[in-house]
PDB file of N, CA and C in Angstrom:
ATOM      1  N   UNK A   1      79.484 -46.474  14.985  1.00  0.00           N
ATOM      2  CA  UNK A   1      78.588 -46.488  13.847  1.00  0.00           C
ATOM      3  C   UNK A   1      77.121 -46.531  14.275  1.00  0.00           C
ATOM      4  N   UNK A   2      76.902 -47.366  15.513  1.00  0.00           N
ATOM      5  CA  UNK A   2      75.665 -47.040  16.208  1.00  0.00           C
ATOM      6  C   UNK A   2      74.933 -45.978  16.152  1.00  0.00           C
ATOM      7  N   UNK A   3      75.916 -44.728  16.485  1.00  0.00           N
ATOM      8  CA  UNK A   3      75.272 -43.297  17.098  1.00  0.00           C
ATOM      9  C   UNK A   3      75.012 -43.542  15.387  1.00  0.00           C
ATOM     10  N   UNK A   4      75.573 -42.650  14.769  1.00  0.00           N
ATOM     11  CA  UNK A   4      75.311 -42.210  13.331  1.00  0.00           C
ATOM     12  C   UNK A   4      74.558 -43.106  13.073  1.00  0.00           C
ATOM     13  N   UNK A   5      74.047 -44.206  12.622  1.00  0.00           N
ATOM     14  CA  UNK A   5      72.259 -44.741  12.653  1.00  0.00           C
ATOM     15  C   UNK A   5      71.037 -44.055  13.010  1.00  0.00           C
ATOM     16  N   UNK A   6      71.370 -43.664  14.748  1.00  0.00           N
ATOM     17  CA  UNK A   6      70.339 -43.838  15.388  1.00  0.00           C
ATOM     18  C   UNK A   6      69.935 -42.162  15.118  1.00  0.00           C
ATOM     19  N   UNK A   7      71.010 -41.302  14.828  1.00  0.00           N
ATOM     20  CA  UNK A   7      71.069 -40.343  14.315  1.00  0.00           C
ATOM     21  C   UNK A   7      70.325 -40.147  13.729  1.00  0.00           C
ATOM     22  N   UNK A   8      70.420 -40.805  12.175  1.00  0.00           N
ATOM     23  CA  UNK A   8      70.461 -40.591  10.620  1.00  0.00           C
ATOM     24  C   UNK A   8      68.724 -40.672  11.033  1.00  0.00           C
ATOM     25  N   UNK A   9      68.279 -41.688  12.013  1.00  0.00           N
ATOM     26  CA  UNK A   9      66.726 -42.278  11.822  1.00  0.00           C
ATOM     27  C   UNK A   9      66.400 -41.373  12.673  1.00  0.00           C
ATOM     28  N   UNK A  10      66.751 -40.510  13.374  1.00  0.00           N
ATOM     29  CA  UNK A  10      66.552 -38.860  14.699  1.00  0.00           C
ATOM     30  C   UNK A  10      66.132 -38.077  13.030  1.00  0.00           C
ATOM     31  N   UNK A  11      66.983 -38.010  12.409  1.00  0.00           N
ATOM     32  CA  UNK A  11      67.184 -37.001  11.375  1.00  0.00           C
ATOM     33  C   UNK A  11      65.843 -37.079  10.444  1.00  0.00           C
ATOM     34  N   UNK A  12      65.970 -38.191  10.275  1.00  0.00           N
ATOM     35  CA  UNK A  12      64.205 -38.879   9.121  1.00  0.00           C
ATOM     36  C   UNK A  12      63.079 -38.259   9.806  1.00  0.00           C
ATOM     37  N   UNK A  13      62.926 -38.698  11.087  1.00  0.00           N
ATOM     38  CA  UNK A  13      61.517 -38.499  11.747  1.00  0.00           C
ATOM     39  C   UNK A  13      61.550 -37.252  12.076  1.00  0.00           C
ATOM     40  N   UNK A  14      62.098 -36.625  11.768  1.00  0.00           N
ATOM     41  CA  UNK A  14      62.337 -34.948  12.716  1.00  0.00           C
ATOM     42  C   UNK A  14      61.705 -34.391  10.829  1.00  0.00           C
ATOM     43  N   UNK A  15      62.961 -34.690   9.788  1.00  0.00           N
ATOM     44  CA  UNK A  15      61.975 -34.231   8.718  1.00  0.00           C
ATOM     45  C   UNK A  15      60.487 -34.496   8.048  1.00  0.00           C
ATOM     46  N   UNK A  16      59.915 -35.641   8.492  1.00  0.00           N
ATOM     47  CA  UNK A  16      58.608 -36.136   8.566  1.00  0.00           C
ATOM     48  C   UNK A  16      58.192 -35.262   9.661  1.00  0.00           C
ATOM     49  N   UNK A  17      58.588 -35.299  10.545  1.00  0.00           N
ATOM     50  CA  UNK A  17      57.925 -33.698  11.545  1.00  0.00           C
ATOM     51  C   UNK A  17      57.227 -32.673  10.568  1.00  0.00           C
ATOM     52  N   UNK A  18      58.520 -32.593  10.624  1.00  0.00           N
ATOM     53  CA  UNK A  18      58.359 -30.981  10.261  1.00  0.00           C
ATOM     54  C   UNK A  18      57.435 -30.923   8.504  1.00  0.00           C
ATOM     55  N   UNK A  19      57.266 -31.858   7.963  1.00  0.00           N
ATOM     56  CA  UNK A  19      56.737 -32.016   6.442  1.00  0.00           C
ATOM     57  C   UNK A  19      55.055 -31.710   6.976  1.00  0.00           C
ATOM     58  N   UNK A  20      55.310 -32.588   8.250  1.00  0.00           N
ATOM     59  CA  UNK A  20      53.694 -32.912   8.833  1.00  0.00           C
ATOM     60  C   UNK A  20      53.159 -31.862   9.414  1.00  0.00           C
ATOM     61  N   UNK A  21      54.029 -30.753   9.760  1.00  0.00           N
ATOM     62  CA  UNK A  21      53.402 -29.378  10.964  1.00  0.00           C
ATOM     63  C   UNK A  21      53.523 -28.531   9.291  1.00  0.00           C
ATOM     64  N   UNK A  22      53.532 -28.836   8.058  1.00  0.00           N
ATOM     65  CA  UNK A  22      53.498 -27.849   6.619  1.00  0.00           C
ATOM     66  C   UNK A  22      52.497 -28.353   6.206  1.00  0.00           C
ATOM     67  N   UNK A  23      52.003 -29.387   6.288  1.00  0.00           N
ATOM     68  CA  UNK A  23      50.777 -30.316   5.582  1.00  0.00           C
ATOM     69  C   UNK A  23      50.107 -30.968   6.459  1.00  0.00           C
ATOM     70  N   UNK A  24      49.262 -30.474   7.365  1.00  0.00           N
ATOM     71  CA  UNK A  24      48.871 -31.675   8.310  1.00  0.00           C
ATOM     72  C   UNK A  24      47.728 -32.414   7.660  1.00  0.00           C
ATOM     73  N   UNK A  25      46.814 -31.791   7.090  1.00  0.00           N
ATOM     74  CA  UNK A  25      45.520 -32.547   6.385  1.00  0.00           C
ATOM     75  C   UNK A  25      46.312 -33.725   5.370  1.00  0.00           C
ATOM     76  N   UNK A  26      47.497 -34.165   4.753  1.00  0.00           N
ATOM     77  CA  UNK A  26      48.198 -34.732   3.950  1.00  0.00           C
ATOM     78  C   UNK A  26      48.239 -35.581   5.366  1.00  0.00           C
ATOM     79  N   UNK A  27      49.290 -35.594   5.620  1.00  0.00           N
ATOM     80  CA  UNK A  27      50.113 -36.514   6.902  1.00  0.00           C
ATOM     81  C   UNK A  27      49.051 -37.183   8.004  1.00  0.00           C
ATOM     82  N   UNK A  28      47.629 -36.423   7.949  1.00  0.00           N
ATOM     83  CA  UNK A  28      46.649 -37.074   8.979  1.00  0.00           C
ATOM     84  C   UNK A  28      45.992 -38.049   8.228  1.00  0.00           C
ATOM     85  N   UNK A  29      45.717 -37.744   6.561  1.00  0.00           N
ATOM     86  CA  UNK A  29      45.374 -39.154   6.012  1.00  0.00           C
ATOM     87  C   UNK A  29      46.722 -40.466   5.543  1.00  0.00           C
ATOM     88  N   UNK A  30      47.739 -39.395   5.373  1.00  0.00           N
ATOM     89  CA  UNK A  30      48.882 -40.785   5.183  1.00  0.00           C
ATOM     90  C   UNK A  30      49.190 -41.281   6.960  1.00  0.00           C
ATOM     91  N   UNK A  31      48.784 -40.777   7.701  1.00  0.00           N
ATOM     92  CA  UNK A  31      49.051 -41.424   8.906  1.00  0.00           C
ATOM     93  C   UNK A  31      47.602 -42.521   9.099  1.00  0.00           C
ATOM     94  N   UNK A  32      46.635 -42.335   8.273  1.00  0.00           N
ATOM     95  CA  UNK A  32      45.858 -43.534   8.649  1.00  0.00           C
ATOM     96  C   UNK A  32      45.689 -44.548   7.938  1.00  0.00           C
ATOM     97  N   UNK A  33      46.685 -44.013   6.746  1.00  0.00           N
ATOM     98  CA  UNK A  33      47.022 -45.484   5.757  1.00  0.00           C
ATOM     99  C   UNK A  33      48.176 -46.124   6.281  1.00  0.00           C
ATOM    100  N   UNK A  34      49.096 -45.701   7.131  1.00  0.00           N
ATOM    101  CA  UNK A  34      50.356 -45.964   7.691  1.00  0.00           C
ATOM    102  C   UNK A  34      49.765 -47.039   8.660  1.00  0.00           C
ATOM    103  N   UNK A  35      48.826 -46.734  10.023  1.00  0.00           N
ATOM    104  CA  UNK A  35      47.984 -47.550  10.788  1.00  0.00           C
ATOM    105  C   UNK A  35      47.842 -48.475  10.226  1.00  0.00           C
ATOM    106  N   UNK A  36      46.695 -48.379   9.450  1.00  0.00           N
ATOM    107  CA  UNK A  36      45.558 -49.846   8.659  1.00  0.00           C
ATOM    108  C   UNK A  36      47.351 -50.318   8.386  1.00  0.00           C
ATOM    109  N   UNK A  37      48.280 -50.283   7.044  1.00  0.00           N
ATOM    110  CA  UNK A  37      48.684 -51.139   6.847  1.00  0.00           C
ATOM    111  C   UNK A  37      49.925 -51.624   7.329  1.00  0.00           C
ATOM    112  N   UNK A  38      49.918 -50.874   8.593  1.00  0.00           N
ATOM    113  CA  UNK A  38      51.011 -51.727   9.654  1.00  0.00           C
ATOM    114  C   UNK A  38      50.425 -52.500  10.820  1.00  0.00           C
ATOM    115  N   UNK A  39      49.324 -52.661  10.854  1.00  0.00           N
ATOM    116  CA  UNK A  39      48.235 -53.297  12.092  1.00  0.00           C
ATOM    117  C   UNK A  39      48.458 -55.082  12.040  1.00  0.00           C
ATOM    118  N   UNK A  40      48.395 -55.260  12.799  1.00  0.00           N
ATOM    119  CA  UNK A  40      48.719 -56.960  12.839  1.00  0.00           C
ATOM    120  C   UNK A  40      47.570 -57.376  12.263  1.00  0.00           C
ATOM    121  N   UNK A  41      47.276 -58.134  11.283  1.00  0.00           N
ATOM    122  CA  UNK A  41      46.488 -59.175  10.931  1.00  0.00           C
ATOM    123  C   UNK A  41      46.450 -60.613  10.523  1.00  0.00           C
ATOM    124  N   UNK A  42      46.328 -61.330   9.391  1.00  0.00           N
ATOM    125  CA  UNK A  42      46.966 -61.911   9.218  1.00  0.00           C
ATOM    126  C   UNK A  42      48.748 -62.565   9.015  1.00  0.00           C
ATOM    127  N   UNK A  43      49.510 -61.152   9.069  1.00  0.00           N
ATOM    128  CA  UNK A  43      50.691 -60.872   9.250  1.00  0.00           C
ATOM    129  C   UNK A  43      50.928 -59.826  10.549  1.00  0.00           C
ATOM    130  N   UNK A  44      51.759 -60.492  11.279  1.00  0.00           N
ATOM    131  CA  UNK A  44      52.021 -59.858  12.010  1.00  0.00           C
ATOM    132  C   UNK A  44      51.925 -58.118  12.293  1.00  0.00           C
ATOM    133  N   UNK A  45      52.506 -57.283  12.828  1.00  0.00           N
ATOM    134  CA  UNK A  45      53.281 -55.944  12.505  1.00  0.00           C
ATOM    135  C   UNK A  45      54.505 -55.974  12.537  1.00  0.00           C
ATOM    136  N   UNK A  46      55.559 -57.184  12.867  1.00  0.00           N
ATOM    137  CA  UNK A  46      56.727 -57.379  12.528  1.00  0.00           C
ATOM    138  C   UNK A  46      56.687 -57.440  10.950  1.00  0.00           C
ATOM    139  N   UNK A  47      56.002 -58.756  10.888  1.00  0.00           N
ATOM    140  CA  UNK A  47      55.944 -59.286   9.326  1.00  0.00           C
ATOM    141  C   UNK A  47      55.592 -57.806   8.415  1.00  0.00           C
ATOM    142  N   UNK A  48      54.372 -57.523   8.896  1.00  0.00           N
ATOM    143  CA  UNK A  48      54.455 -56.083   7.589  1.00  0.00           C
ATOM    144  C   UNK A  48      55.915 -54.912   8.066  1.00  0.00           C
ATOM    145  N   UNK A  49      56.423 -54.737   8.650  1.00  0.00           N
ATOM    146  CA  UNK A  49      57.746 -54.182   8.793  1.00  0.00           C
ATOM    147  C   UNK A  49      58.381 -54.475   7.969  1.00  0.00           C
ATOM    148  N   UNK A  50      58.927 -56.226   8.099  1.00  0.00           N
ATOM    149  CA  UNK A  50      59.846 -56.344   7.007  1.00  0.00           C
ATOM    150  C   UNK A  50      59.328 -56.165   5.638  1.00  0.00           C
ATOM    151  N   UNK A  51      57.771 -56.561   5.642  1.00  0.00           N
ATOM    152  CA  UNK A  51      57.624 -56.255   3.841  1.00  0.00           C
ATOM    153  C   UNK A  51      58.149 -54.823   3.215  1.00  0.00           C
ATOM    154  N   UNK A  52      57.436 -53.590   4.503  1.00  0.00           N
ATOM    155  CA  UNK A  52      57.720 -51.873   3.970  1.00  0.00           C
ATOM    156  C   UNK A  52      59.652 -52.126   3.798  1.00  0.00           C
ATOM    157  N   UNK A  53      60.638 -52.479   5.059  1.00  0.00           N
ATOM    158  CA  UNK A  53      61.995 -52.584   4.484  1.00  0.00           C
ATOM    159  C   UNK A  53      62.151 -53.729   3.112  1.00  0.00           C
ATOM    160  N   UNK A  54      61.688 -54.479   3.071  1.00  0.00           N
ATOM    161  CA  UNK A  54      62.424 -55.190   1.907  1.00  0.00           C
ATOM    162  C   UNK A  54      62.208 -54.115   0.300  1.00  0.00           C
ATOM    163  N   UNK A  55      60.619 -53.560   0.657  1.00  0.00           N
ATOM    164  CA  UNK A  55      60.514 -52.598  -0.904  1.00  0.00           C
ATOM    165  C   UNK A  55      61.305 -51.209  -0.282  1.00  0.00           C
ATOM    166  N   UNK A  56      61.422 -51.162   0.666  1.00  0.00           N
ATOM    167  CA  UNK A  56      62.403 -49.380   0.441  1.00  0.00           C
ATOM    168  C   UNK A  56      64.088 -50.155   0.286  1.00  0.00           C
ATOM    169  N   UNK A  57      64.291 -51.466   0.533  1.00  0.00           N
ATOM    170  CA  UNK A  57      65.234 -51.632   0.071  1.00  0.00           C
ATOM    171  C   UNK A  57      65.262 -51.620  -1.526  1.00  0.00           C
ATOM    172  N   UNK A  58      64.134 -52.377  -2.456  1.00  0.00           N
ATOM    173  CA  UNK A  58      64.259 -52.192  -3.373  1.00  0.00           C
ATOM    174  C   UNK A  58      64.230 -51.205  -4.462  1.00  0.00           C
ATOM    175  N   UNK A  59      63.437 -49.816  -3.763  1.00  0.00           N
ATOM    176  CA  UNK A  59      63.674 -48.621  -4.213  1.00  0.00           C
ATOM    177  C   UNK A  59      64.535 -47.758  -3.803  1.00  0.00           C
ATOM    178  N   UNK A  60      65.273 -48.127  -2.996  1.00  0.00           N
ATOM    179  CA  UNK A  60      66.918 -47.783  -2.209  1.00  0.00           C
ATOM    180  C   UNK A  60      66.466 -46.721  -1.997  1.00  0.00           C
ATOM    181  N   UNK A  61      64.961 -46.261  -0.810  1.00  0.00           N
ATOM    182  CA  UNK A  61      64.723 -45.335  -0.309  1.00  0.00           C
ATOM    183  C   UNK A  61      65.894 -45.332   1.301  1.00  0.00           C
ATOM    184  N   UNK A  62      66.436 -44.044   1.641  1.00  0.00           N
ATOM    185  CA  UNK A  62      67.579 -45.005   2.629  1.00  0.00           C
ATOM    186  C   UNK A  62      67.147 -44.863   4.307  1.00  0.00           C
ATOM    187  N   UNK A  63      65.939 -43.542   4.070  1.00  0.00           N
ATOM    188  CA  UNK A  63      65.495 -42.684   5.539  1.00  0.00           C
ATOM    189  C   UNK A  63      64.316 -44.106   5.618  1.00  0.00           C
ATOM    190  N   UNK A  64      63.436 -44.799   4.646  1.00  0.00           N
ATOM    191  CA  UNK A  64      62.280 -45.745   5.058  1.00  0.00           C
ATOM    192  C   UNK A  64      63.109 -46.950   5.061  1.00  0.00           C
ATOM    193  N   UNK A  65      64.171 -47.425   4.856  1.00  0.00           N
ATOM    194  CA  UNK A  65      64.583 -48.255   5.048  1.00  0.00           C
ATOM    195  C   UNK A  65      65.306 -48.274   7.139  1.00  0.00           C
ATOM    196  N   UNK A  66      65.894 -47.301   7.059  1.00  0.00           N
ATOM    197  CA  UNK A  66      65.607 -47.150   8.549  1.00  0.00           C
ATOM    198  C   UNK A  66      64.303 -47.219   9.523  1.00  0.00           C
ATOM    199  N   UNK A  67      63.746 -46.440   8.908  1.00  0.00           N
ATOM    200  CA  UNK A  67      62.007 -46.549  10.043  1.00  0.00           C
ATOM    201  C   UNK A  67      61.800 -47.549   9.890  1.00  0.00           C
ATOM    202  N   UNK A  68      61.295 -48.224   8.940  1.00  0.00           N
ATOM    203  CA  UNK A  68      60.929 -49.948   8.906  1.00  0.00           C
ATOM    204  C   UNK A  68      61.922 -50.838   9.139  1.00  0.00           C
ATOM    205  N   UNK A  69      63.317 -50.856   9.131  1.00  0.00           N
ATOM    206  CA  UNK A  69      63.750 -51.794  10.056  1.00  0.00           C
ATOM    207  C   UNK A  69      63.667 -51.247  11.588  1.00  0.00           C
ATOM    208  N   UNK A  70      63.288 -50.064  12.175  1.00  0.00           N
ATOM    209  CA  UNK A  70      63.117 -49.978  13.567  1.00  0.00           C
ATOM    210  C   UNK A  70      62.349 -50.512  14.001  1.00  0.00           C
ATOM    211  N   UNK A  71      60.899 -49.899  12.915  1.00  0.00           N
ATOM    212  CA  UNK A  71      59.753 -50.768  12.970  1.00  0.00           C
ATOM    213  C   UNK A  71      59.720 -52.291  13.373  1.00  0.00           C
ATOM    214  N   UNK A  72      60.284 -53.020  12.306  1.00  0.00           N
ATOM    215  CA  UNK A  72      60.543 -54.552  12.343  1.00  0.00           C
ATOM    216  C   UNK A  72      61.250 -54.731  13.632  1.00  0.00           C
ATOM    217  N   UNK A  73      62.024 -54.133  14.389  1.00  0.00           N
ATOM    218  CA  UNK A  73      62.839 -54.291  15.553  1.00  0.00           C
ATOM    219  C   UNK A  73      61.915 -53.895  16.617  1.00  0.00           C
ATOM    220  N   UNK A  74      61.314 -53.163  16.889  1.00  0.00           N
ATOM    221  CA  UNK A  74      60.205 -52.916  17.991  1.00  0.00           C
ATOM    222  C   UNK A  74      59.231 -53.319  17.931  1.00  0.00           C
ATOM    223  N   UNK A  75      59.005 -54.475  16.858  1.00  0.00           N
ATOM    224  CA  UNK A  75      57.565 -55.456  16.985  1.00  0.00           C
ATOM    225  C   UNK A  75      58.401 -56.851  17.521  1.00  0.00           C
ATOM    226  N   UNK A  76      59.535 -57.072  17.469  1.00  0.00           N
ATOM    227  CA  UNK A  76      60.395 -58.197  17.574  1.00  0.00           C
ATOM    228  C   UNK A  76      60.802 -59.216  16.478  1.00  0.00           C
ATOM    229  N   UNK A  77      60.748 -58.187  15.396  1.00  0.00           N
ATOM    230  CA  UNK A  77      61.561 -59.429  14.172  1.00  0.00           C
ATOM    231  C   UNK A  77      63.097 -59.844  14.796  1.00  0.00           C
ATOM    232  N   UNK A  78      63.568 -60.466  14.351  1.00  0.00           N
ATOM    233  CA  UNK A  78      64.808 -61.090  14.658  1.00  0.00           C
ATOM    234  C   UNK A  78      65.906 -60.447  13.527  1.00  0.00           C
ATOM    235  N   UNK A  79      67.098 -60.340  13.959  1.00  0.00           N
ATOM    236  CA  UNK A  79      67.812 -60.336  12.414  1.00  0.00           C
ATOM    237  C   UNK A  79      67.518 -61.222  11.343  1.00  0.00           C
ATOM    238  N   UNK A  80      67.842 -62.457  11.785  1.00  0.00           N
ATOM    239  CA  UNK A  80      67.043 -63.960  10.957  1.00  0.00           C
ATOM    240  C   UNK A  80      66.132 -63.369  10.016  1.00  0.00           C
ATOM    241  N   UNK A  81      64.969 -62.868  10.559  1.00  0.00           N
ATOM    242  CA  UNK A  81      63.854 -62.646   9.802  1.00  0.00           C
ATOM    243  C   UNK A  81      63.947 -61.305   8.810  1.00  0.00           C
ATOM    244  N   UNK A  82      64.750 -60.569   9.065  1.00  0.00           N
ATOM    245  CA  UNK A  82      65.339 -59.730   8.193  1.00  0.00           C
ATOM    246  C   UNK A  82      65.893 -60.076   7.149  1.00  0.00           C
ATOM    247  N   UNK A  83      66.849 -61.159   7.152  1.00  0.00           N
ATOM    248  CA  UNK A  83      67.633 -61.686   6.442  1.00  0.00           C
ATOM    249  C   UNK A  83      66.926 -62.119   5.830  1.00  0.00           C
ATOM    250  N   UNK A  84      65.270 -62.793   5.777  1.00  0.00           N
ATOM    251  CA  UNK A  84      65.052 -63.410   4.718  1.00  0.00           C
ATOM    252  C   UNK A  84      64.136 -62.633   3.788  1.00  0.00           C
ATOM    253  N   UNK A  85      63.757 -61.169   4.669  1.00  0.00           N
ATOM    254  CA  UNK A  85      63.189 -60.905   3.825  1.00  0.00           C
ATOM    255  C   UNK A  85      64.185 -60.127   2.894  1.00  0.00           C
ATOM    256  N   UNK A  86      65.248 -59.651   3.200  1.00  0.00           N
ATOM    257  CA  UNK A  86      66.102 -59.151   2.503  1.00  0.00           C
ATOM    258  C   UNK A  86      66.452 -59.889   1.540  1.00  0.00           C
ATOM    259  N   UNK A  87      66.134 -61.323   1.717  1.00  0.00           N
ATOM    260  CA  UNK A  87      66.508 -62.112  -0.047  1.00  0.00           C
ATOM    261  C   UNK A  87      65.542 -61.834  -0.798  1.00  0.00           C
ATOM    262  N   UNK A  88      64.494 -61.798  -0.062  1.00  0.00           N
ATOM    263  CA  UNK A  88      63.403 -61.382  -1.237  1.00  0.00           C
ATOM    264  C   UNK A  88      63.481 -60.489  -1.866  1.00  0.00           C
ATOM    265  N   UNK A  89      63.786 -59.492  -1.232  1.00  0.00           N
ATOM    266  CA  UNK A  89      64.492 -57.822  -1.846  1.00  0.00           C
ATOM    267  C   UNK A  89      65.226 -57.726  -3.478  1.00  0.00           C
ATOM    268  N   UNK A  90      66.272 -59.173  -2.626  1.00  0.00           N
ATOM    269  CA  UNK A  90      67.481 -58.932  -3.748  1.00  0.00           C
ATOM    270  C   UNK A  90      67.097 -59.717  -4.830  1.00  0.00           C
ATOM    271  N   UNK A  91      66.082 -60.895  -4.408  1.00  0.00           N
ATOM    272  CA  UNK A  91      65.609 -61.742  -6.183  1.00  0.00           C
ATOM    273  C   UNK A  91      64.968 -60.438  -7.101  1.00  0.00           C
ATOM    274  N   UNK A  92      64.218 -59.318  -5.681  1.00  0.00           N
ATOM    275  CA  UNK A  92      63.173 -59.030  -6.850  1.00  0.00           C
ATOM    276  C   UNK A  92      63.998 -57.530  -7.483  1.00  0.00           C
ATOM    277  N   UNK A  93      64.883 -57.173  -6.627  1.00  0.00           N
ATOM    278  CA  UNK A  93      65.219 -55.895  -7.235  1.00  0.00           C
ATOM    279  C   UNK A  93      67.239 -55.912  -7.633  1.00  0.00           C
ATOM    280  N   UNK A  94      67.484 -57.320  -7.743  1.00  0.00           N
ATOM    281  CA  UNK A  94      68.726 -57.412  -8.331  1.00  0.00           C
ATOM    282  C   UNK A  94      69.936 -56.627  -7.358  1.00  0.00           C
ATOM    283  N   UNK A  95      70.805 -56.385  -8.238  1.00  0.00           N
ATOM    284  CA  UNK A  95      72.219 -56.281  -7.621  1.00  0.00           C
ATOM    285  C   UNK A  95      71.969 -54.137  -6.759  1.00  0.00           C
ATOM    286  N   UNK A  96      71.204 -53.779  -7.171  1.00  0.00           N
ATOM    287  CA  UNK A  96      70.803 -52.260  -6.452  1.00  0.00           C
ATOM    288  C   UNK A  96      70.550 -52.791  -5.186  1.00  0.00           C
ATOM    289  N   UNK A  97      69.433 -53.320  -5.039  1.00  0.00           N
ATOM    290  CA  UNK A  97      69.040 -53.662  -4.011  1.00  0.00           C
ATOM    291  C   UNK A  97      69.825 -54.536  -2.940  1.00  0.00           C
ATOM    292  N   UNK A  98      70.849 -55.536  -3.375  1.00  0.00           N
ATOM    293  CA  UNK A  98      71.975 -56.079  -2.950  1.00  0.00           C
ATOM    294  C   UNK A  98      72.504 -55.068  -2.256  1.00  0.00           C
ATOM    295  N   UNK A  99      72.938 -54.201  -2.547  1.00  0.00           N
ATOM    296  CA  UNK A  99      73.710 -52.565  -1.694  1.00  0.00           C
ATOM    297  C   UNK A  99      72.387 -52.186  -0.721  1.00  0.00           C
ATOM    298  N   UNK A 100      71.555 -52.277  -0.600  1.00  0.00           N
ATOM    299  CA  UNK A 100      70.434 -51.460   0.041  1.00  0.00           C
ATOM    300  C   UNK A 100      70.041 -52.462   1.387  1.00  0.00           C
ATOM    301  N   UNK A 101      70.017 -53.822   0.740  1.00  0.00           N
ATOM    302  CA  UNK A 101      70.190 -54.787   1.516  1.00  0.00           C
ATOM    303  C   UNK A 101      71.276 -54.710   2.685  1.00  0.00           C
ATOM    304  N   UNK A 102      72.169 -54.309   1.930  1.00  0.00           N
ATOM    305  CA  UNK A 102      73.155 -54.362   3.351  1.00  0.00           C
ATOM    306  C   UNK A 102      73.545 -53.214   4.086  1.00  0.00           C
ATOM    307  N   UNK A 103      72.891 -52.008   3.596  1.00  0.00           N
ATOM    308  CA  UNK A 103      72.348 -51.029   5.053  1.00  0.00           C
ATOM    309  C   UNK A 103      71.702 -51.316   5.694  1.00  0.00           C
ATOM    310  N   UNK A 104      70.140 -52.170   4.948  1.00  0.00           N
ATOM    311  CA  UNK A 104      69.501 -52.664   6.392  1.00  0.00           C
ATOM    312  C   UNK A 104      70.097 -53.264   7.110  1.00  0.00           C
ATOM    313  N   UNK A 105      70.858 -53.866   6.472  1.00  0.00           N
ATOM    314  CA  UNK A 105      71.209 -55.136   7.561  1.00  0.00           C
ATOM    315  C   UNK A 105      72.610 -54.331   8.598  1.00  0.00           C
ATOM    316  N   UNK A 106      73.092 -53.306   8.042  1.00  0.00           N
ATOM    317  CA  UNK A 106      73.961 -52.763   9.169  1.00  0.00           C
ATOM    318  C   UNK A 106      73.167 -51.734  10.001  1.00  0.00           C
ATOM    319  N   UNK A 107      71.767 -50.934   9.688  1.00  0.00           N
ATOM    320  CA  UNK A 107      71.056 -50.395  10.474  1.00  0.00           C
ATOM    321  C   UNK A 107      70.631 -50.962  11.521  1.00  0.00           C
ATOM    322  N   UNK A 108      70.116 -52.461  11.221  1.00  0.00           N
ATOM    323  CA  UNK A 108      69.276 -53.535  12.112  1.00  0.00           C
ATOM    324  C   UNK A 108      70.833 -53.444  13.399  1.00  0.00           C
ATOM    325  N   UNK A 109      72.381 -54.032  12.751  1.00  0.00           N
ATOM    326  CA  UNK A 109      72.923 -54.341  14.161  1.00  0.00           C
ATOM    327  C   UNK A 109      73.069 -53.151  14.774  1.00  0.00           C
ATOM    328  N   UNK A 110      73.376 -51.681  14.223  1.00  0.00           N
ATOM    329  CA  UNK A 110      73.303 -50.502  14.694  1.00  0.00           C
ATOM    330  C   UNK A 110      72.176 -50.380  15.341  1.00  0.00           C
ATOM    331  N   UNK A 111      71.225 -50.340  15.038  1.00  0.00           N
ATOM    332  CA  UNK A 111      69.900 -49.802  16.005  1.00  0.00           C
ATOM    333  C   UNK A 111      69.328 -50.719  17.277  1.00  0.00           C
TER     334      UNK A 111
END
């Protein structure tokens, strides 16, 4: 189940590629809003990781719910810290997000 994860998140960034070599003037300013609001500040860049997964969990986006838990995993969130933001997920976006919740959370041991 690993491969097919690491896949699925090969598959995301390859179509963000390719969106970005059709629109680059688009993708060069969403790439500098992407920067600013993944930059460590008062919150980490782990911490803003989990915030972008807990709302693509709640809009059960399923390709940003992968990048941002990679994200959150290559700044060094913990599962732990996943887990809690994933409750936050589920107070704020109910029983949908409950299901969305627990792809992240099988992406996180997959990836």
């Amino acid at each position: 189940m690993a491969t097919e994860t690491k896949e699925k998140l090969n598959a995301a960034k390859g179509r963000i590629g390719a969106f970005a070599k059709a629109t680059p003037g688009l993708m060069e300013g969403f790439g500098k809003i992407s920067k600013t609001a993944t930059t460590a500040g008062s919150f980490s860049a782990a911490q803003k990781e989990l915030v972008a997964t807990a709302i693509a969990v709640v809009q059960g986006c399923e390709d940003c719910i992968l990048y941002h838990v990679d994200g959150a995993r290559r700044h060094g969130a913990s599962e732990h810290d996943l887990v809690e933001a994933l409750e936050v997920a589920v107070e704020m976006g109910g029983g949908p997000a409950l299901m969305y919740a627990g792809k992240a959370l099988e992406a996180y041991r997959d990836l």
